[in-house]
N, C-alpha and C. Protein backbone atom coordinates (compact mmCIF):
# COMPACT_ATOMS: atom_id res chain seq x y z
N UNK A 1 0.84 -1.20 0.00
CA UNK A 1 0.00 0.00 0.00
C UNK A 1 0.88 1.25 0.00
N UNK A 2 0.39 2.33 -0.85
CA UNK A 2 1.19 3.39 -0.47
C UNK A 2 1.19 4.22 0.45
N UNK A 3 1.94 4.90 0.94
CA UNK A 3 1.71 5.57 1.90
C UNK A 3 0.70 6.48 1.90
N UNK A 4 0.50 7.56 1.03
CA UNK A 4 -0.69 7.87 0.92
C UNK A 4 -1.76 7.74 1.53
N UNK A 5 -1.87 6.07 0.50
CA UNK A 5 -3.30 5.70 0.52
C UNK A 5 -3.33 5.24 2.15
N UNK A 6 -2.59 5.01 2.68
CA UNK A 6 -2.59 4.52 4.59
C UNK A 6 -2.86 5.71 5.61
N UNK A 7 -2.53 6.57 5.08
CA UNK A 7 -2.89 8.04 5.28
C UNK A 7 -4.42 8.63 5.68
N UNK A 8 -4.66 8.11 4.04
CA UNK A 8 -6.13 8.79 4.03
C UNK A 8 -7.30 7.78 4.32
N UNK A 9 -6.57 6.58 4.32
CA UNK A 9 -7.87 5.61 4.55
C UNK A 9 -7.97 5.11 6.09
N UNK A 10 -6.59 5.96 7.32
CA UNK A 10 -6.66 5.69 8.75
C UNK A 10 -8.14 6.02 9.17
N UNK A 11 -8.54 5.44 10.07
CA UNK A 11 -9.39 5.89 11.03
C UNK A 11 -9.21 5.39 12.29
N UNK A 12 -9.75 5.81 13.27
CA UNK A 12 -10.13 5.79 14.60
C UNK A 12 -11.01 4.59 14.59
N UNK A 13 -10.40 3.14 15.00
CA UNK A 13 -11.33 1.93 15.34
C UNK A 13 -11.61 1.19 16.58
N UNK A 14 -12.98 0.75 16.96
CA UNK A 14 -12.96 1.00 17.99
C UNK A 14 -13.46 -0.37 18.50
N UNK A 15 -14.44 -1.24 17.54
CA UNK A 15 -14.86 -2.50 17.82
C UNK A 15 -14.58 -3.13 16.38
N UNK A 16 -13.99 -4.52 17.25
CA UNK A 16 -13.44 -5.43 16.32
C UNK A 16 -13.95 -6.86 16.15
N UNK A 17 -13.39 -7.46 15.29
CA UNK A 17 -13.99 -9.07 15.02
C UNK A 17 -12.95 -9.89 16.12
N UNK A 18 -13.56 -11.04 16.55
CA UNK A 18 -12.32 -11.74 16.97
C UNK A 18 -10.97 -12.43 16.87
N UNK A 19 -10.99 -12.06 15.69
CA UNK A 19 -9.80 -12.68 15.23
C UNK A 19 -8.67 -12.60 15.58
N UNK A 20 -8.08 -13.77 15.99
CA UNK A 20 -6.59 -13.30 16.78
C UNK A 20 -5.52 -12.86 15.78
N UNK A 21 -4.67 -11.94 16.57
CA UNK A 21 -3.63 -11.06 15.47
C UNK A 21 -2.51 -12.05 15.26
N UNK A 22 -1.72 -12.55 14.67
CA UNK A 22 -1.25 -13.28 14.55
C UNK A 22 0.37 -12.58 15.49
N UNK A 23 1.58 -13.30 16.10
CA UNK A 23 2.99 -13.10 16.65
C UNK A 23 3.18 -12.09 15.94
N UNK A 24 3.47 -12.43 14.27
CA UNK A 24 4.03 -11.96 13.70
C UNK A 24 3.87 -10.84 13.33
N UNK A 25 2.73 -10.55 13.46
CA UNK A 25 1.96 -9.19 12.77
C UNK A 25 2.23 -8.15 13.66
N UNK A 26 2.24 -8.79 14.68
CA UNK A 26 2.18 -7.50 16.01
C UNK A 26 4.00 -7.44 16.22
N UNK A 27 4.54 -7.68 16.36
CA UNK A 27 6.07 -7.56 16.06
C UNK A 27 6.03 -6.68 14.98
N UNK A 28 6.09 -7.25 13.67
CA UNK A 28 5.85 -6.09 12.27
C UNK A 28 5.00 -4.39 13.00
N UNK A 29 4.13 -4.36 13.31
CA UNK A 29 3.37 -3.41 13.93
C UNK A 29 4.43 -2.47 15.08
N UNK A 30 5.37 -3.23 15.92
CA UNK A 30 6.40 -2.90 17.31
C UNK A 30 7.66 -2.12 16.29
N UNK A 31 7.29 -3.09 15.18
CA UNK A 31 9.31 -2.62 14.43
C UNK A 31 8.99 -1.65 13.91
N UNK A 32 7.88 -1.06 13.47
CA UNK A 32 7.81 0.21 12.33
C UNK A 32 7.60 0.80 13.49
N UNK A 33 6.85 0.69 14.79
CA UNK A 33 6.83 2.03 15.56
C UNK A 33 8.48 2.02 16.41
N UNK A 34 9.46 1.17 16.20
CA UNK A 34 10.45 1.68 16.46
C UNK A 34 11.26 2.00 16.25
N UNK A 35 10.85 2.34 14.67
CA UNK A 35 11.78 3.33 13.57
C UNK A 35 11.32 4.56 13.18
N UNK A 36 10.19 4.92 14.53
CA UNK A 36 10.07 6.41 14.65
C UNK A 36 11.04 7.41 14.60
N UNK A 37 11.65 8.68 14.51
CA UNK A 37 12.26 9.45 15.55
C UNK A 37 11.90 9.83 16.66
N UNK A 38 13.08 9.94 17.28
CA UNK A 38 12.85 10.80 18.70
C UNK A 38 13.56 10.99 19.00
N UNK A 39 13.52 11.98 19.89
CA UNK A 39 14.82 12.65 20.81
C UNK A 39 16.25 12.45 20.63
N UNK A 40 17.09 12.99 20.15
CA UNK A 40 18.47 12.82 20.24
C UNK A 40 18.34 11.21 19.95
N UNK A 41 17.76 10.48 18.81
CA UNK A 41 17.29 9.58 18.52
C UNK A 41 17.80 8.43 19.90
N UNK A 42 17.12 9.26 21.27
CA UNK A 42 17.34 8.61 21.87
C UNK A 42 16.30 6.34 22.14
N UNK A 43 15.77 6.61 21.28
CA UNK A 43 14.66 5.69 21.52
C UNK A 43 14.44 5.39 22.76
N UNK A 44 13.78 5.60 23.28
CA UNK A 44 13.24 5.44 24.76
C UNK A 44 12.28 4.88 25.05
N UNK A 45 11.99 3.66 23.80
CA UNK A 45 10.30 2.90 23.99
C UNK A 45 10.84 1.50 24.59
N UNK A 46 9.88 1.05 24.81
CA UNK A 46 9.79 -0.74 25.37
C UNK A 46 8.08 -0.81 24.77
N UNK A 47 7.79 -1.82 24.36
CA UNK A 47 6.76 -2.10 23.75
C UNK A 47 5.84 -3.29 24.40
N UNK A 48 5.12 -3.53 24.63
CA UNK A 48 3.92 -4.82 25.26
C UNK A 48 3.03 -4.87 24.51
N UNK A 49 2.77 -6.05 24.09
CA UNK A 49 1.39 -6.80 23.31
C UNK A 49 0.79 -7.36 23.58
N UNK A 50 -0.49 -6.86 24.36
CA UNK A 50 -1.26 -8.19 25.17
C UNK A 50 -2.70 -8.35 24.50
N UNK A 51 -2.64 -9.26 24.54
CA UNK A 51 -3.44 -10.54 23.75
C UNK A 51 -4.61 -11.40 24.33
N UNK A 52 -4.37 -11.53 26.04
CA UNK A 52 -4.92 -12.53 27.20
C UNK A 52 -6.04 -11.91 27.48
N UNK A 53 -7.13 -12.30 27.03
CA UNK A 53 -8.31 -11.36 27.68
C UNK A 53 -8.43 -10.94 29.18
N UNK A 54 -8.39 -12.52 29.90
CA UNK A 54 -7.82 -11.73 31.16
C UNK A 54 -7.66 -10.49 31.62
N UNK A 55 -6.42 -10.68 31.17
CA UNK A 55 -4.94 -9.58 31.41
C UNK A 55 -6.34 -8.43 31.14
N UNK A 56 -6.60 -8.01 29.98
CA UNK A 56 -7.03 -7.18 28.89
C UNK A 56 -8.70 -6.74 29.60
N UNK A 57 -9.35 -7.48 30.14
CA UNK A 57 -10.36 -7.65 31.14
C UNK A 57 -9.93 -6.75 32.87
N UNK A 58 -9.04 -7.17 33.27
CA UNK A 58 -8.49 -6.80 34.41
C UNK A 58 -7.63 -5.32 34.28
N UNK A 59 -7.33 -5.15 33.17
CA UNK A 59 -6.86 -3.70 32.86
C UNK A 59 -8.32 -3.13 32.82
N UNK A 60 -8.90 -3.19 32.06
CA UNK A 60 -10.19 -2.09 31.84
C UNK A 60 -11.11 -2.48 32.93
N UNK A 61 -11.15 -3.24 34.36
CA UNK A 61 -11.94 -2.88 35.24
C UNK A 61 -10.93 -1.99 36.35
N UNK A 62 -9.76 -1.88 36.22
CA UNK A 62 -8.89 -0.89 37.19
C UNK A 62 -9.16 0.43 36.66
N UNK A 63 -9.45 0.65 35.37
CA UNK A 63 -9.32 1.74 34.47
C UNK A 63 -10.90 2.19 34.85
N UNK A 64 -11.77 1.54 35.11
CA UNK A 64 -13.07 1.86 35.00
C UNK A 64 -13.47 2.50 36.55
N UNK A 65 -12.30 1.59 37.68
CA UNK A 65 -12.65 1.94 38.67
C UNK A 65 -12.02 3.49 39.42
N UNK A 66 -10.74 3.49 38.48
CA UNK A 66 -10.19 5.08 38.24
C UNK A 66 -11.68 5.86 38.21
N UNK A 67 -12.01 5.89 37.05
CA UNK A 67 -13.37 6.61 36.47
C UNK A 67 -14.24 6.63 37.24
N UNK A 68 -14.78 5.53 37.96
CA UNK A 68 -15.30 5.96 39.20
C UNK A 68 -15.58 6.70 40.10
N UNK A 69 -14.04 6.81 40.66
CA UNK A 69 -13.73 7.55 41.81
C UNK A 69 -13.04 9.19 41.05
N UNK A 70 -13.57 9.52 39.97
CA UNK A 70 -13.15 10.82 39.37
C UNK A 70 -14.27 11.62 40.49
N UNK A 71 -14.31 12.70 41.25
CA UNK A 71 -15.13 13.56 41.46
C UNK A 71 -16.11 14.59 40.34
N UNK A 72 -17.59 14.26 40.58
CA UNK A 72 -18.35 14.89 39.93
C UNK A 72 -18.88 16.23 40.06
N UNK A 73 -19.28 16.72 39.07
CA UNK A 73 -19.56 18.30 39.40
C UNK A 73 -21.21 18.08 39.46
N UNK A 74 -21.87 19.15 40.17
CA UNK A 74 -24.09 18.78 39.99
C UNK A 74 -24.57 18.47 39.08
N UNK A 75 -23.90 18.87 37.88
CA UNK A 75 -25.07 19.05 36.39
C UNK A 75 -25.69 17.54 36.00
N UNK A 76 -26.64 17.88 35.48
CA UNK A 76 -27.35 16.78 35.39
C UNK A 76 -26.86 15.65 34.61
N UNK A 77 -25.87 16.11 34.04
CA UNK A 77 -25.20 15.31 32.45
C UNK A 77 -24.05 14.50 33.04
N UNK A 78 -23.72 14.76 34.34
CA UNK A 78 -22.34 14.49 34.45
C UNK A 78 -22.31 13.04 34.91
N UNK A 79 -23.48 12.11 35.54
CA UNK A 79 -23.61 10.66 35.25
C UNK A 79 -23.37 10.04 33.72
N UNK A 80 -24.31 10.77 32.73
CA UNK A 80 -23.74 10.15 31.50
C UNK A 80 -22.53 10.93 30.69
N UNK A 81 -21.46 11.46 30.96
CA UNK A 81 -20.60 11.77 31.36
C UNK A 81 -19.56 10.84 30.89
N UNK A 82 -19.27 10.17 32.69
CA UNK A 82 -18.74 9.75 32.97
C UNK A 82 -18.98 8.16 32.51
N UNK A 83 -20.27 8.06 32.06
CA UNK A 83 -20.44 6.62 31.54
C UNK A 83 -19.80 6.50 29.79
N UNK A 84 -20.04 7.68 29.65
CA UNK A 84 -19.46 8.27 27.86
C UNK A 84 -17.89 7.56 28.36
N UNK A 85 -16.94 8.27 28.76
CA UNK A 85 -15.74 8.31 29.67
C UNK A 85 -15.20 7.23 29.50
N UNK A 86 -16.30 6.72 30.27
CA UNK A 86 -15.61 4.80 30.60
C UNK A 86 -15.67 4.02 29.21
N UNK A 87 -16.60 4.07 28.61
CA UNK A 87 -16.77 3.49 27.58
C UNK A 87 -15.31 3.66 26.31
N UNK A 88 -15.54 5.25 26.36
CA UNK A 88 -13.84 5.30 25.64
C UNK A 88 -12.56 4.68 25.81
N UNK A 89 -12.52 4.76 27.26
CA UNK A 89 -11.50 4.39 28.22
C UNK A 89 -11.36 2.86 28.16
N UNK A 90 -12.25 1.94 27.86
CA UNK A 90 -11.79 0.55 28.29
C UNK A 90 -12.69 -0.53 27.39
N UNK A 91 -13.25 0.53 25.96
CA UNK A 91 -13.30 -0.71 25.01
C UNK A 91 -11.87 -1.83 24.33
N UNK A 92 -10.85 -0.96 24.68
CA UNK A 92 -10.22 -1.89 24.39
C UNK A 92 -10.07 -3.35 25.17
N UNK A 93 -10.92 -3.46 25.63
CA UNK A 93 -10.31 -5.24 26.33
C UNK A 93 -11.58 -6.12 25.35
N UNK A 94 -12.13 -5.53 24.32
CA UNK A 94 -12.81 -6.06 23.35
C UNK A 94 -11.77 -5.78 22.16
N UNK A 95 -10.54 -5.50 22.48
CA UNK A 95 -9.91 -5.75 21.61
C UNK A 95 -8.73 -7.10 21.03
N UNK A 96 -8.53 -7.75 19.60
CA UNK A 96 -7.77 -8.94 19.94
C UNK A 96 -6.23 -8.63 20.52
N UNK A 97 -5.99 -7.61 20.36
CA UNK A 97 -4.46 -6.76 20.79
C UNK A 97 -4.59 -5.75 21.82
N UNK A 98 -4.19 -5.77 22.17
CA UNK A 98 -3.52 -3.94 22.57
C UNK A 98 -1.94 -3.80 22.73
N UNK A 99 -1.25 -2.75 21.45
CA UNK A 99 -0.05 -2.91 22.21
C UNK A 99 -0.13 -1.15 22.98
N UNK A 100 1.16 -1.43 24.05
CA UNK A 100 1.22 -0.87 25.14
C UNK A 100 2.78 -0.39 24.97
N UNK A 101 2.96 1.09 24.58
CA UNK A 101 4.13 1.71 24.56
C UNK A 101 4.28 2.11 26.12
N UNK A 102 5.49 2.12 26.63
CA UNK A 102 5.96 1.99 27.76
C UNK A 102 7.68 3.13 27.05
N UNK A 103 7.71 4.29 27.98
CA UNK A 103 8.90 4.98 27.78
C UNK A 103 9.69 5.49 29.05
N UNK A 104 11.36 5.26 28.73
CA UNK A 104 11.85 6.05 29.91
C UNK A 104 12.47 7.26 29.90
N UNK A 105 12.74 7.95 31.08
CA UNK A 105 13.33 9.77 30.44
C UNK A 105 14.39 9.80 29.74
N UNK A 106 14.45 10.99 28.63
CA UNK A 106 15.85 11.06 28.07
C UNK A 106 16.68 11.28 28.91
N UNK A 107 17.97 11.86 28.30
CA UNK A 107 18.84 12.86 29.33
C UNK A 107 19.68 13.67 28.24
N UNK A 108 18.79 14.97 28.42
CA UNK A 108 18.67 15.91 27.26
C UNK A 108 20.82 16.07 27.62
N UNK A 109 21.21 16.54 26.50
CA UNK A 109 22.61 17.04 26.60
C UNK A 109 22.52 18.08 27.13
N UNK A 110 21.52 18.85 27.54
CA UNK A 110 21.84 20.49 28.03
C UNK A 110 21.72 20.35 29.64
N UNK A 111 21.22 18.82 29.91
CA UNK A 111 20.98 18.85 31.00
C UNK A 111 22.89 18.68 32.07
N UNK A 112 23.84 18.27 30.78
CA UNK A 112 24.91 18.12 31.07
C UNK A 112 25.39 19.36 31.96
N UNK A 113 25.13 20.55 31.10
CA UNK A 113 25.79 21.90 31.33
C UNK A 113 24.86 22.96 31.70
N UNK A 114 23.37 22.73 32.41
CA UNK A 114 23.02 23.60 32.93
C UNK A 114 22.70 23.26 34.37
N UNK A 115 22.25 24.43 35.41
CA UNK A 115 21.53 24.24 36.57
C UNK A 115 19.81 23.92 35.83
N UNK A 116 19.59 22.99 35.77
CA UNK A 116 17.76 22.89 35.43
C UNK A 116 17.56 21.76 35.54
N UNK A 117 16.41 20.92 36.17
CA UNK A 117 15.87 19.94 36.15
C UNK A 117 15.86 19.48 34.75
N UNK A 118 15.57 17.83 35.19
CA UNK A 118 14.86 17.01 33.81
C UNK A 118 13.69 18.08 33.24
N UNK A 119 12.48 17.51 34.58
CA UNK A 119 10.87 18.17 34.25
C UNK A 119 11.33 19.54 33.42
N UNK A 120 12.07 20.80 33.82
CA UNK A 120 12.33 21.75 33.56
C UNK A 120 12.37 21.83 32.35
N UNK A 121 13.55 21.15 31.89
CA UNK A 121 14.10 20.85 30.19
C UNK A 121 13.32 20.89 29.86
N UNK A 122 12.35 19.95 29.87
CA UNK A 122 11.26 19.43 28.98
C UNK A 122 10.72 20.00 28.73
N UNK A 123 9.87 20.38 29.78
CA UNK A 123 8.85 21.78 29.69
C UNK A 123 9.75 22.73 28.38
N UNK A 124 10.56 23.23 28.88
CA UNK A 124 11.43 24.28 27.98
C UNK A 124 11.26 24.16 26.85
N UNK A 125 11.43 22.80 26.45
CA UNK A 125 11.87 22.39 24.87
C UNK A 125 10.16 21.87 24.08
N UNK A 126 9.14 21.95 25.22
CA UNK A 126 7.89 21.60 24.73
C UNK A 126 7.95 19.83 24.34
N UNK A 127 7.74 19.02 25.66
CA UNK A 127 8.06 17.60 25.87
C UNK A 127 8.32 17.27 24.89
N UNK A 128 9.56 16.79 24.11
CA UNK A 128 10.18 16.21 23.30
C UNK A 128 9.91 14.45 23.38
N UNK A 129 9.64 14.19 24.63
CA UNK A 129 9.89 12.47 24.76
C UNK A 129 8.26 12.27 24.28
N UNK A 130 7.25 13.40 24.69
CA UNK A 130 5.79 13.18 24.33
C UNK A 130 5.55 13.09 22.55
N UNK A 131 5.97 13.96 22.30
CA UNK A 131 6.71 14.26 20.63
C UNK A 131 7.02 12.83 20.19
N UNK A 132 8.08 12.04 21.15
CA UNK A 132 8.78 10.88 19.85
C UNK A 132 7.69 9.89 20.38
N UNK A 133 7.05 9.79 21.56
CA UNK A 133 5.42 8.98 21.42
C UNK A 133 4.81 8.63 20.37
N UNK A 134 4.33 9.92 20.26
CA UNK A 134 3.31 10.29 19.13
C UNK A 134 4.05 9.90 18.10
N UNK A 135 4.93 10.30 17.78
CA UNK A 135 6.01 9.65 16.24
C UNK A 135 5.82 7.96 16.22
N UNK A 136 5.96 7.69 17.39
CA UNK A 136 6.35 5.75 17.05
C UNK A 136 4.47 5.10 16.97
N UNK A 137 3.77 6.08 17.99
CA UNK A 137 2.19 5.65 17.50
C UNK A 137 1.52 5.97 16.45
N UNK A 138 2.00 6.89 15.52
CA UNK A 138 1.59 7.11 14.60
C UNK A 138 2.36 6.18 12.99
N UNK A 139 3.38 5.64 13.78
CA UNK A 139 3.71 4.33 12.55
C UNK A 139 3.03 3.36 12.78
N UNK A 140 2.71 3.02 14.19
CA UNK A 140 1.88 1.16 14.11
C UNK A 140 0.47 1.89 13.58
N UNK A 141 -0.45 3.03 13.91
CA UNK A 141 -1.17 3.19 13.21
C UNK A 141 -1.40 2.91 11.74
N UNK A 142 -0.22 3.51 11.15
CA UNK A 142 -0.31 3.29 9.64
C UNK A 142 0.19 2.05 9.37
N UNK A 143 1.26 1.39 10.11
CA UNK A 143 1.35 0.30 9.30
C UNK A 143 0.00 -0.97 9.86
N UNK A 144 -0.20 -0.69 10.96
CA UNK A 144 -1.88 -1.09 11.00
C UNK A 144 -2.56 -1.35 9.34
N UNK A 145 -2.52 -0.04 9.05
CA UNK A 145 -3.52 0.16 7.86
C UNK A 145 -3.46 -0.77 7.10
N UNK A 146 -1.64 -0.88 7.05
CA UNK A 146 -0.89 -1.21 5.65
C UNK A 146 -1.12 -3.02 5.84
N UNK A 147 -1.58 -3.67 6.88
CA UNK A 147 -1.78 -4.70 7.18
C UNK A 147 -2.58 -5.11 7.03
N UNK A 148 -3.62 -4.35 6.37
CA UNK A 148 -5.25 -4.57 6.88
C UNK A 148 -6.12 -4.56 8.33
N UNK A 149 -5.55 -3.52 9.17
CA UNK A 149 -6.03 -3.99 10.33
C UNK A 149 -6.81 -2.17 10.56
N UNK A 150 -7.69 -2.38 11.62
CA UNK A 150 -8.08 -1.13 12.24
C UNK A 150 -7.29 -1.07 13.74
N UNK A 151 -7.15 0.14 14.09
CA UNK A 151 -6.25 0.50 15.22
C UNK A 151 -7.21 1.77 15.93
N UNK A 152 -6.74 2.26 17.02
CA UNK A 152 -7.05 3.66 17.96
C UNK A 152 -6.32 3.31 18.72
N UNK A 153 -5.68 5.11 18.95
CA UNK A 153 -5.07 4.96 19.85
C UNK A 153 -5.40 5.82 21.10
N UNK A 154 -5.00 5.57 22.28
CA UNK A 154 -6.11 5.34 23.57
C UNK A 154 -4.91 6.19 24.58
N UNK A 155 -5.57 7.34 25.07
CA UNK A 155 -4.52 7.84 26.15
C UNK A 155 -5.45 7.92 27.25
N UNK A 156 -6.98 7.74 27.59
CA UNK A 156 -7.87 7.82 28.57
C UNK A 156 -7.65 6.76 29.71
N UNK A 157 -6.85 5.75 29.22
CA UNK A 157 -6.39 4.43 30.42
C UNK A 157 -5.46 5.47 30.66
N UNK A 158 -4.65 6.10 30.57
CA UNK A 158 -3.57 6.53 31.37
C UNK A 158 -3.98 7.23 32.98
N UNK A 159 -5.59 7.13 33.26
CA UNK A 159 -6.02 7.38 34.27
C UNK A 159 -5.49 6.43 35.61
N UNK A 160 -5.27 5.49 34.82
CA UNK A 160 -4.92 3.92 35.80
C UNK A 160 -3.71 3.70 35.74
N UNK A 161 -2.77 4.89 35.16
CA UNK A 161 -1.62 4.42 35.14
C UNK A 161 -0.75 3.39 35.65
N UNK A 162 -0.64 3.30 36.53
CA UNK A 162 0.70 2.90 37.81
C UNK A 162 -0.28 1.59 38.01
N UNK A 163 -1.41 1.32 38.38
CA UNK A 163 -2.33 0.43 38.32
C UNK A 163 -1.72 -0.96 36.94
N UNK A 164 -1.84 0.01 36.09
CA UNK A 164 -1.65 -0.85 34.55
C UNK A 164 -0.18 -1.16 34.42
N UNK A 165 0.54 -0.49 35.17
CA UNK A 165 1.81 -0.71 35.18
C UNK A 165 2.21 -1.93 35.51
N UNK A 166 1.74 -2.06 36.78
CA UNK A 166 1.76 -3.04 37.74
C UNK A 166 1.01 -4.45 37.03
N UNK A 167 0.24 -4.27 36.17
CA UNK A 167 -0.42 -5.68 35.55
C UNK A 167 0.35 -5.89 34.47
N UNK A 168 0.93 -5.20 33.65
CA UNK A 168 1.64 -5.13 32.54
C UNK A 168 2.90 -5.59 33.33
N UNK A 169 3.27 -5.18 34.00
CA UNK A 169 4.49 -5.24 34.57
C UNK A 169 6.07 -4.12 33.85
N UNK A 170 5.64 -3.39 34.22
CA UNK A 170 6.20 -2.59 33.52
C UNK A 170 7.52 -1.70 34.50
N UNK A 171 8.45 -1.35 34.73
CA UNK A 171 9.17 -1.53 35.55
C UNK A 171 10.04 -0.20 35.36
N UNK A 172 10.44 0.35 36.54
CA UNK A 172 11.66 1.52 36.13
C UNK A 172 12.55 1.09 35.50
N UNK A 173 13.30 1.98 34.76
CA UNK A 173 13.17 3.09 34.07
C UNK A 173 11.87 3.49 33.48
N UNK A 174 11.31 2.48 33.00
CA UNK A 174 10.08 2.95 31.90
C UNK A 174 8.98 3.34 32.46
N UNK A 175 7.64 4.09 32.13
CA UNK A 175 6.70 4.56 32.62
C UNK A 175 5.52 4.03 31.22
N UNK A 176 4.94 4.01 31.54
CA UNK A 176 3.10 3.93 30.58
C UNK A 176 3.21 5.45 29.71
N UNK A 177 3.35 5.08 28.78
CA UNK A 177 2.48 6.48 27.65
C UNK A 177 1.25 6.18 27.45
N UNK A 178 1.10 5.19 26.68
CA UNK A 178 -0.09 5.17 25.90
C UNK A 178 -0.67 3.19 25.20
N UNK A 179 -1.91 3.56 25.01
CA UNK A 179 -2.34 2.19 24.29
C UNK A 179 -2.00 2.33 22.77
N UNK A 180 -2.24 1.17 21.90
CA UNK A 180 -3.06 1.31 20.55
C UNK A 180 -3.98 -0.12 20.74
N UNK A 181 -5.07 -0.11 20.69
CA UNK A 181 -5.79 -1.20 20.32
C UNK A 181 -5.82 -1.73 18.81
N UNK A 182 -5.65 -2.78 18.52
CA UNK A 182 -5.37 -3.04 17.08
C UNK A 182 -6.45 -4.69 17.02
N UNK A 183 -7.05 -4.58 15.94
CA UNK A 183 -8.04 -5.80 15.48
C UNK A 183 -8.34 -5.76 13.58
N UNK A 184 -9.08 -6.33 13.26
CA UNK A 184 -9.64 -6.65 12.31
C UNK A 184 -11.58 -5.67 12.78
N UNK A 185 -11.35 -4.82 12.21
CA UNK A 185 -12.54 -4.15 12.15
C UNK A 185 -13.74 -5.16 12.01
N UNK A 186 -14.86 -4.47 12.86
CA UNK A 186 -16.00 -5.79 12.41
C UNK A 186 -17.26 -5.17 11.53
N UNK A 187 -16.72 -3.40 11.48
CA UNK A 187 -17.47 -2.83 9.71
C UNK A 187 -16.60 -2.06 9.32
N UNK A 188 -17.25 -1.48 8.23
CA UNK A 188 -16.32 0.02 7.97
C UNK A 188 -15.94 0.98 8.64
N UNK A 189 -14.94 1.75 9.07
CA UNK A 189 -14.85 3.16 9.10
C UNK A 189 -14.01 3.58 8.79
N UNK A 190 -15.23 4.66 8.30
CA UNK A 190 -14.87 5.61 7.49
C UNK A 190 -13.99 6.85 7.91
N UNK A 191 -12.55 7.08 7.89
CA UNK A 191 -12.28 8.35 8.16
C UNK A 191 -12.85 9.54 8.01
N UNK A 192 -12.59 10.46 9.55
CA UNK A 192 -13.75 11.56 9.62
C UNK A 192 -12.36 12.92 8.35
N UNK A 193 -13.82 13.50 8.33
CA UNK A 193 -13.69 14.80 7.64
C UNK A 193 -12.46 15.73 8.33
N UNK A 194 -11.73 15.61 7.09
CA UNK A 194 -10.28 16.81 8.20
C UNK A 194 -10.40 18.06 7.49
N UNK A 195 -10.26 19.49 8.16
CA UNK A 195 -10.11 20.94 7.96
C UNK A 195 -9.41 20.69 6.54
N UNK A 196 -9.73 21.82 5.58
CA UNK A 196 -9.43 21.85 4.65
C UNK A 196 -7.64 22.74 4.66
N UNK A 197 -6.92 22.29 3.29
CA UNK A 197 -5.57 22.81 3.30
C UNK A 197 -5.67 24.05 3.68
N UNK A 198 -6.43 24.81 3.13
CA UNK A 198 -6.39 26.29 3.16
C UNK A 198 -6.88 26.86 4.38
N UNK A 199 -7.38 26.07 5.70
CA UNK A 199 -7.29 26.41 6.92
C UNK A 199 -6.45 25.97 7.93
N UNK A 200 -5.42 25.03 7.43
CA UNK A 200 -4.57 24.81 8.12
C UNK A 200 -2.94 25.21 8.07
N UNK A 201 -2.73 25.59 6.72
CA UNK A 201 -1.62 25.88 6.60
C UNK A 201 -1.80 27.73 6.18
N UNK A 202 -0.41 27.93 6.15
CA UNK A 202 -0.07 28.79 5.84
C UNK A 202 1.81 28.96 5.10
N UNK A 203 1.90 29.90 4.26
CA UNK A 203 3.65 29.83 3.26
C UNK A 203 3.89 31.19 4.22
N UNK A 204 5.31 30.72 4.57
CA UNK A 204 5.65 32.23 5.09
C UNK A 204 6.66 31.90 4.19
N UNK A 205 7.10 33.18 3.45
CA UNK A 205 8.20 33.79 2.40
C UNK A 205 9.12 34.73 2.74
């Protein structure tokens, strides 16, 4: 497939068929997101693919019980809300995958030669390690595509962080970024409508 066409035919997927993803596929899916860039091409990912409904079951009731215990404001909406919430948050354990990027801190070079924190840097430089995230999730996305598969990717579990850590097993150095749920779609979707060129860009000369 061309790139392009993986491009324009991504979408946001959210319920899938059962079909199990095969070893191989999900490896293929780990290697293109770890020929992202990032940081002082520091690569700073560790990757998890879980598969075990279980596992995948027991993540999205820790995640749900986060959501729970969120404090509510009076309005009348804010029960279905929070049921909207959950639902985002932990369809993936109806998923046949989820992989699970897991990252640890850089150690920016300026941090060599200045008085400033890590947090500091970062901030400064506008999170760079959040930056090469998004870079390595946005390749298993596409090569998702390029596989035939539907994907989303999921930052609303990060409510349960340290929780999910702990089931994943995920260990210092590294910390939880983010999900991608990945399956075999069980209909179409259709990518949504994006802002047109001429409201998003601009030529400075």
């Amino acid at each position: 497939m061309e790139l392009k066409q993986a491009i324009e035919q991504r979408a946001s997927v959210r319920t899938f068929k059962d079909t199990p993803i095969p070893a191989g596929d999900l490896k293929h899916l780990v290697s293109m997101g770890g020929k992202a860039p990032s940081v002082n091409n520091y690569q700073p990912w560790k990757f998890y693919a879980i598969t075990r409904k279980d596992v995948l079951n027991r993540m999205a009731d820790i995640v749900k019980q986060r959501i729970e215990e969120l404090p509510v404001n009076q309005s009348i909406a804010s029960k279905n809300i929070k049921s909207q919430v959950e639902w985002f948050a932990t369809f993936f354990e109806n998923a046949p995958a989820v992989i699970a990027l897991s990252m640890e801190d850089y150690e920016s070079v300026l941090e060599k030669g200045v008085t400033m924190t890590h947090q500091d840097i970062n901030i400064l430089r506008n999170y760079p390690d959040i930056q090469s995230a998004g870079a390595a999730i946005q390749n298993i996305l596409l090569a998702a595509v390029d596989l035939g598969y539907g994907a989303c990717w999921l930052s609303a579990p990060m409510m349960a962080k340290e929780d999910l850590e702990q089931i994943i097993g995920i260990e210092e150095p590294f910390h939880l970024m983010a999900f991608v749920a990945v399956g075999v779609p069980d209909r179409q979707v259709r990518p949504k409508e994006k802002k047109p060129l001429d409201e998003i860009f601009e030529l400075i000369e």
